[in-house]
Protein backbone atom coordinates (compact mmCIF):
# COMPACT_ATOMS: atom_id res chain seq x y z
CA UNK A 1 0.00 0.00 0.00
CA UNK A 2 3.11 2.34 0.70
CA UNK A 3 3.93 2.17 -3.28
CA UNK A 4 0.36 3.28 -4.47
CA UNK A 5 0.18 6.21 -2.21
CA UNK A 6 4.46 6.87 -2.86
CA UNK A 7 3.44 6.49 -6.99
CA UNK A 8 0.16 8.88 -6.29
CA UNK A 9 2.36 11.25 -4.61
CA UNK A 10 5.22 11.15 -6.47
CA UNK A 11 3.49 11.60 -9.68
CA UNK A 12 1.65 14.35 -8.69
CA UNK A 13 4.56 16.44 -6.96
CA UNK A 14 6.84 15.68 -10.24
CA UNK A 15 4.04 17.49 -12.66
CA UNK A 16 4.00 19.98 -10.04
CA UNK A 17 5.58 23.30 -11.83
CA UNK A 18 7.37 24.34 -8.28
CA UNK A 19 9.25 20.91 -9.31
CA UNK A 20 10.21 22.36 -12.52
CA UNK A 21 10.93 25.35 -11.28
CA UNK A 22 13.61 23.65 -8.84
CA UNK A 23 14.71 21.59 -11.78
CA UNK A 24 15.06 24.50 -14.29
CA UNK A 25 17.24 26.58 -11.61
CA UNK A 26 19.98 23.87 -10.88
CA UNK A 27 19.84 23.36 -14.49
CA UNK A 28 20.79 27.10 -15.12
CA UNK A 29 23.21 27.24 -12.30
CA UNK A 30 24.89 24.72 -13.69
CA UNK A 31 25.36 25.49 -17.07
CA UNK A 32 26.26 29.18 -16.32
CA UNK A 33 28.82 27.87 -13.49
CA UNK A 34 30.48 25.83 -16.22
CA UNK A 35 29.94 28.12 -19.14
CA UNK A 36 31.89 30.66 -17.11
CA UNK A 37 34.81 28.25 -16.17
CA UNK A 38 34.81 25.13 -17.08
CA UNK A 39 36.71 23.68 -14.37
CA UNK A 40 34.64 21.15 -12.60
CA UNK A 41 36.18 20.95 -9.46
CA UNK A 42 35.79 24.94 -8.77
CA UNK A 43 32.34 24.78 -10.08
CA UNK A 44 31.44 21.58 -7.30
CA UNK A 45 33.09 23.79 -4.56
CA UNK A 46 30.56 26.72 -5.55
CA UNK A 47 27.62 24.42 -5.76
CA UNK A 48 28.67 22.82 -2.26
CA UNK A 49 27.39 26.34 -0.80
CA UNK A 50 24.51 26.60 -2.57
CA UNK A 51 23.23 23.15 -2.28
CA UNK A 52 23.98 22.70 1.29
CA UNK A 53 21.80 25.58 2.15
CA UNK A 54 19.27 25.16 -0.21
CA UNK A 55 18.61 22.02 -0.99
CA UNK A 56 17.65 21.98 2.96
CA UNK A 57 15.39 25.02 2.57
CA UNK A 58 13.32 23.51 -0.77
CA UNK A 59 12.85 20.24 1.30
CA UNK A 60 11.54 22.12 4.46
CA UNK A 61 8.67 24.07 1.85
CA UNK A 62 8.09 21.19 0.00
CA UNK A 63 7.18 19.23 2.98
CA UNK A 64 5.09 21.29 5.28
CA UNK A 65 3.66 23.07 2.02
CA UNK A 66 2.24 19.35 0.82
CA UNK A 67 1.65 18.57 4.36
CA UNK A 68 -1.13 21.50 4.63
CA UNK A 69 -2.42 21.05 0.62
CA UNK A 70 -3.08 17.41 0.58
CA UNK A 71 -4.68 17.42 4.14
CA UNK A 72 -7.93 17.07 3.02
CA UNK A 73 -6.62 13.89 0.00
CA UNK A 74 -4.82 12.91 3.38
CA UNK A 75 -8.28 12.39 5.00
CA UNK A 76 -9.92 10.80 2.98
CA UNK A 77 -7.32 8.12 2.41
CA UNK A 78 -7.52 7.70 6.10
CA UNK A 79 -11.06 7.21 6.28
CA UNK A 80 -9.74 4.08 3.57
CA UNK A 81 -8.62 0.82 5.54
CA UNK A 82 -4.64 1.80 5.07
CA UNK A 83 -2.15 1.81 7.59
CA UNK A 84 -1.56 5.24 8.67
CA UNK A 85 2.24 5.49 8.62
CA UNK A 86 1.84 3.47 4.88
CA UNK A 87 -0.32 6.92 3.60
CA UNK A 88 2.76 9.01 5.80
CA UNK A 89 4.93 7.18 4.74
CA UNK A 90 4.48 6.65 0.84
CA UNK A 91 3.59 10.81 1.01
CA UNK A 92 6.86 11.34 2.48
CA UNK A 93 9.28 9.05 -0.12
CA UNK A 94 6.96 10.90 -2.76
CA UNK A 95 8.32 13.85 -2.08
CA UNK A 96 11.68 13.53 -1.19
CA UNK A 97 12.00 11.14 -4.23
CA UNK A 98 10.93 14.05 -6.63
CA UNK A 99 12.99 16.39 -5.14
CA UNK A 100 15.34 14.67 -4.99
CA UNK A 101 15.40 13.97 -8.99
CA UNK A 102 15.06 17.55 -9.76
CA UNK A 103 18.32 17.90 -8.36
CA UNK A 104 20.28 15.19 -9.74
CA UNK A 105 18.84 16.02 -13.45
CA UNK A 106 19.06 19.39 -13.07
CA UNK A 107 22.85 19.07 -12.00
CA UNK A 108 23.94 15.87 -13.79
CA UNK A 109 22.62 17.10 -17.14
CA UNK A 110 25.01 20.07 -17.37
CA UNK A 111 27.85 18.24 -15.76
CA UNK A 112 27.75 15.16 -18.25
CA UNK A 113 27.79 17.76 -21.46
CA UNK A 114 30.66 19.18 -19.89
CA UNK A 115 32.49 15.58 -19.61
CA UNK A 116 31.73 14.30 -16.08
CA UNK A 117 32.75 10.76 -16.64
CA UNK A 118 36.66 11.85 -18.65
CA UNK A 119 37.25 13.95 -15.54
CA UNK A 120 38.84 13.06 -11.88
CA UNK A 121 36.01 14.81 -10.11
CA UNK A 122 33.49 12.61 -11.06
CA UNK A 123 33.58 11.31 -6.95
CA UNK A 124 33.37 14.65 -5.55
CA UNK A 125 30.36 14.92 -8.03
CA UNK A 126 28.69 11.98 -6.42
CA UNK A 127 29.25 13.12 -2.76
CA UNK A 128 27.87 16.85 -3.65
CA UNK A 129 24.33 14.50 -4.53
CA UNK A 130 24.51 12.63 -2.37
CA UNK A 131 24.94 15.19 0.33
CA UNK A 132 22.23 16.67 -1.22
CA UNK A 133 19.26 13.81 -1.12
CA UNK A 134 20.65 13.26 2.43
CA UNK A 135 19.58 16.70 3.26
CA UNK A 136 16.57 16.42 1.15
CA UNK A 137 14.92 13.34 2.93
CA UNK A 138 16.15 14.62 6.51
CA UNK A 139 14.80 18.13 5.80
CA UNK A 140 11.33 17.10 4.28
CA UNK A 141 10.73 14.33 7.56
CA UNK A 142 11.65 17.37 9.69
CA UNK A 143 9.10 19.96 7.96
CA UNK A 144 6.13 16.80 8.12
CA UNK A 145 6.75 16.36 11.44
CA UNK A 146 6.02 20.14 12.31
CA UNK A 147 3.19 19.88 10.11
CA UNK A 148 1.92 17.46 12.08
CA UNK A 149 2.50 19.06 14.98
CA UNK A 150 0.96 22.29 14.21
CA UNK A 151 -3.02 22.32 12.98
CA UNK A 152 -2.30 25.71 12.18
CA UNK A 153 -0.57 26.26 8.61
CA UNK A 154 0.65 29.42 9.44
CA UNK A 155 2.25 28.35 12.92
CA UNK A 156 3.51 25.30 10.95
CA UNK A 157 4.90 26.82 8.20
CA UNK A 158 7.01 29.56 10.90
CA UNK A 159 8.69 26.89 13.19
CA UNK A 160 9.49 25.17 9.63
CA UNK A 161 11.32 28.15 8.68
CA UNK A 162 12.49 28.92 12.12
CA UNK A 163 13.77 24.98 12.27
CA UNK A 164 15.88 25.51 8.74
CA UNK A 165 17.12 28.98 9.92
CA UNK A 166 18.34 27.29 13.27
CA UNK A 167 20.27 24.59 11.56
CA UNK A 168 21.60 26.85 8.53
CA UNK A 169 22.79 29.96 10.52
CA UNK A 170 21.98 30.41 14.42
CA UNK A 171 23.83 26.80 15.23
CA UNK A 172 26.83 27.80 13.74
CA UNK A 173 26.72 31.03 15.12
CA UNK A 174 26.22 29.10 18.75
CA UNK A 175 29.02 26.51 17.86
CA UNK A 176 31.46 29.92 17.61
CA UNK A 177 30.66 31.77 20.35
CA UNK A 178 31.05 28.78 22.56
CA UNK A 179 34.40 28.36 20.43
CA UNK A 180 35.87 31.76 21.70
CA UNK A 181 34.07 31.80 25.10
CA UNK A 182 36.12 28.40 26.18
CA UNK A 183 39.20 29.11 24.28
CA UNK A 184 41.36 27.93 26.64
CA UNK A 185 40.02 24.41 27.07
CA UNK A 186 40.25 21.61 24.72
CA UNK A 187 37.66 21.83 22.48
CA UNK A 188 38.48 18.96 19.98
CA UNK A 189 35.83 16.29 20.72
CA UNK A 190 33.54 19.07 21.74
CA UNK A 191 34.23 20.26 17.88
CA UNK A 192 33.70 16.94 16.34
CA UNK A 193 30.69 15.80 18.34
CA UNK A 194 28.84 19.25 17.92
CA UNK A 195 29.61 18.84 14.13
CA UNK A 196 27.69 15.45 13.86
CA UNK A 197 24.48 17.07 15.29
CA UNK A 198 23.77 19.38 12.75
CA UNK A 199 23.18 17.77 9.15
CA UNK A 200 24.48 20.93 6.86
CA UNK A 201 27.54 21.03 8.98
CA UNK A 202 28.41 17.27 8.54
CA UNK A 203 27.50 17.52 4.89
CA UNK A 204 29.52 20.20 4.18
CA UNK A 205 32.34 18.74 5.92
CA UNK A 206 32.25 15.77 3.85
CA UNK A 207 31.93 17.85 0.79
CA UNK A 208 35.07 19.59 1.50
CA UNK A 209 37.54 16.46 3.12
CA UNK A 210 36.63 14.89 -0.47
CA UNK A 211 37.90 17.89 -2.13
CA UNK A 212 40.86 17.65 -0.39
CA UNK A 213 40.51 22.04 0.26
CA UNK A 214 39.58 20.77 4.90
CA UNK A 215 42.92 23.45 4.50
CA UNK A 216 41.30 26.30 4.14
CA UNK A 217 39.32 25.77 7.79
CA UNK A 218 42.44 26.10 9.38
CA UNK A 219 43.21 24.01 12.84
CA UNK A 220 39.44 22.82 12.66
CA UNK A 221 39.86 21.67 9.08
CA UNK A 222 43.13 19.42 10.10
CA UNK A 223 41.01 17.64 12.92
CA UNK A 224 38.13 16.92 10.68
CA UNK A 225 40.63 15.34 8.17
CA UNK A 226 42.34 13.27 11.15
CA UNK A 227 39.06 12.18 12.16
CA UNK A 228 36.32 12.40 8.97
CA UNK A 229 38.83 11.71 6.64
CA UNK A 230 39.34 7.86 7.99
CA UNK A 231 37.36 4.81 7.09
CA UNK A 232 35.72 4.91 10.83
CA UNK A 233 34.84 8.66 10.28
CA UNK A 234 33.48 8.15 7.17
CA UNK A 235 30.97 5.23 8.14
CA UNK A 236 30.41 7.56 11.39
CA UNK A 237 29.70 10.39 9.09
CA UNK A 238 27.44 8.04 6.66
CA UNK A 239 25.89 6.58 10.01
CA UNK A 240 25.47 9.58 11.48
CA UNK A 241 22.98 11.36 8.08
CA UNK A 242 21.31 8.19 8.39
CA UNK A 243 19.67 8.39 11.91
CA UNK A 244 19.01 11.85 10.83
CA UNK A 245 17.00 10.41 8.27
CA UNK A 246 15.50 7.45 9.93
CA UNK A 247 15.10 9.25 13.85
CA UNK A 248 12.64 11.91 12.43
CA UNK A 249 11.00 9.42 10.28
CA UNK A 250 10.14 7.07 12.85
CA UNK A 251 8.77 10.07 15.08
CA UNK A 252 6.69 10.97 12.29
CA UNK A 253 5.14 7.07 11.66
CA UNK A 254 4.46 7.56 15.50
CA UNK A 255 2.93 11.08 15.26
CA UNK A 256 0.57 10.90 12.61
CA UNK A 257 -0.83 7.13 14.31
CA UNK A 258 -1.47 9.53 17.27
CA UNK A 259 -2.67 12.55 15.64
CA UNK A 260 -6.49 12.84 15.60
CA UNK A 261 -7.41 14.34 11.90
């Protein structure tokens, strides 16, 4: 029953002209970043800071915004005998599938022209998506979950932007100040174990130790490459985008068998 409503959902988000939209601008971006240099690897490390912030920010809309329009689809389906968390569930992979797409076409096409698969970067490529559907499917079971949360669209749709802005900008800002307030203590696990509890942070991270540039952080970028940059930190760093991927998802499967519609 999860692949009827996942096909339903999917099929209707990917006609969706917002997913075109998404689709035509990484498209663009990437043909104008490699139109004005064609070097691959500096175009991935510009696209590393867009992506990272908003590929986040398109899954948070996405997923409160279908959330609140299909509520009334939603309830009907529910008054159908299907397993709640199969209608939340198949809604869910529906759209961070689609999304998820828009961004690998709308990248990959522009790349491959420009002879992905003859160059060295073609790995640091395939981390930059990947990064990105990580973020995509952690950022969308976020947004539903606040959706669910909130009855109110309005309400739901400001702690969803309030939850993206907290993770993209006022974390990091926390992470310095508590940096430079206990300077004089060791701060190195404190460093790595703050990293792995923010998703952009570990992302970008990854992006960057697989670009071999973790230089130009400084002291912080050598201990992420002594750490992140082994097999163990890897699989931690893998491990770690997965539970924030499968943690929200389970609290939304419990939230919406809760929720009274």
């Amino acid at each position: 029953m999860i692949s009827k409503v996942l096909k339903y959902s999917f099929s209707d988000l990917i006609r969706s002209r917002w997913s075109y939209v998404y689709l035509v601008f990484y498209l663009v971006l990437g043909f104008t970043l490699l139109f004005l240099n064609t070097n691959l690897s500096k175009a991935i490390i510009t696209l590393m800071n867009i992506v990272v912030i908003l590929t986040p920010l398109i899954g948070t809309i996405f997923g409160v915004m279908y959330y609140y329009n299909s509520r009334e689809f939603t309830e009907l389906l529910l008054a159908q005998p299907i397993k709640r968390s199969s209608i939340f569930l198949g809604q869910y992979l529906g759209i961070s599938l689609s999304l998820t797409i828009s961004l690998v076409a709308g990248l990959g096409i522009p790349f491959l022209i420009y002879g992905l698969f003859q160059s060295s970067v073609i790995l640091d490529f395939i981390m930059l998506l990947l990064s990105g559907a990580f973020l995509t499917f952690i950022f969308v079971a976020l947004s539903v979950n606040i959706a669910l949360l909130n009855t109110n669209k309005i309400k739901g749709f400001g702690y969803a932007i309030l939850m993206w802005l907290f993770f993209a900008v006022i974390y990091d800002g926390i992470f310095l100040i508590s940096l430079v307030l206990f300077d004089d203590y060791p701060l190195d696990q404190f460093t790595l174990v703050a990293s792995l509890f923010n998703p952009i942070d570990l992302s970008r991270i990854m992006i960057l130790l697989k670009l071999d540039i973790s230089a130009l952080l400084g002291y912080t970028g050598a201990l992420f490459q002594k750490f992140f940059g082994t097999y163990l930190g890897s699989f931690i760093s893998f491990g770690t985008l997965l539970l924030w991927v499968i943690i929200p998802v389970s609290l939304m499967t419990r939230f919406s068998n809760k929720k009274d519609f």
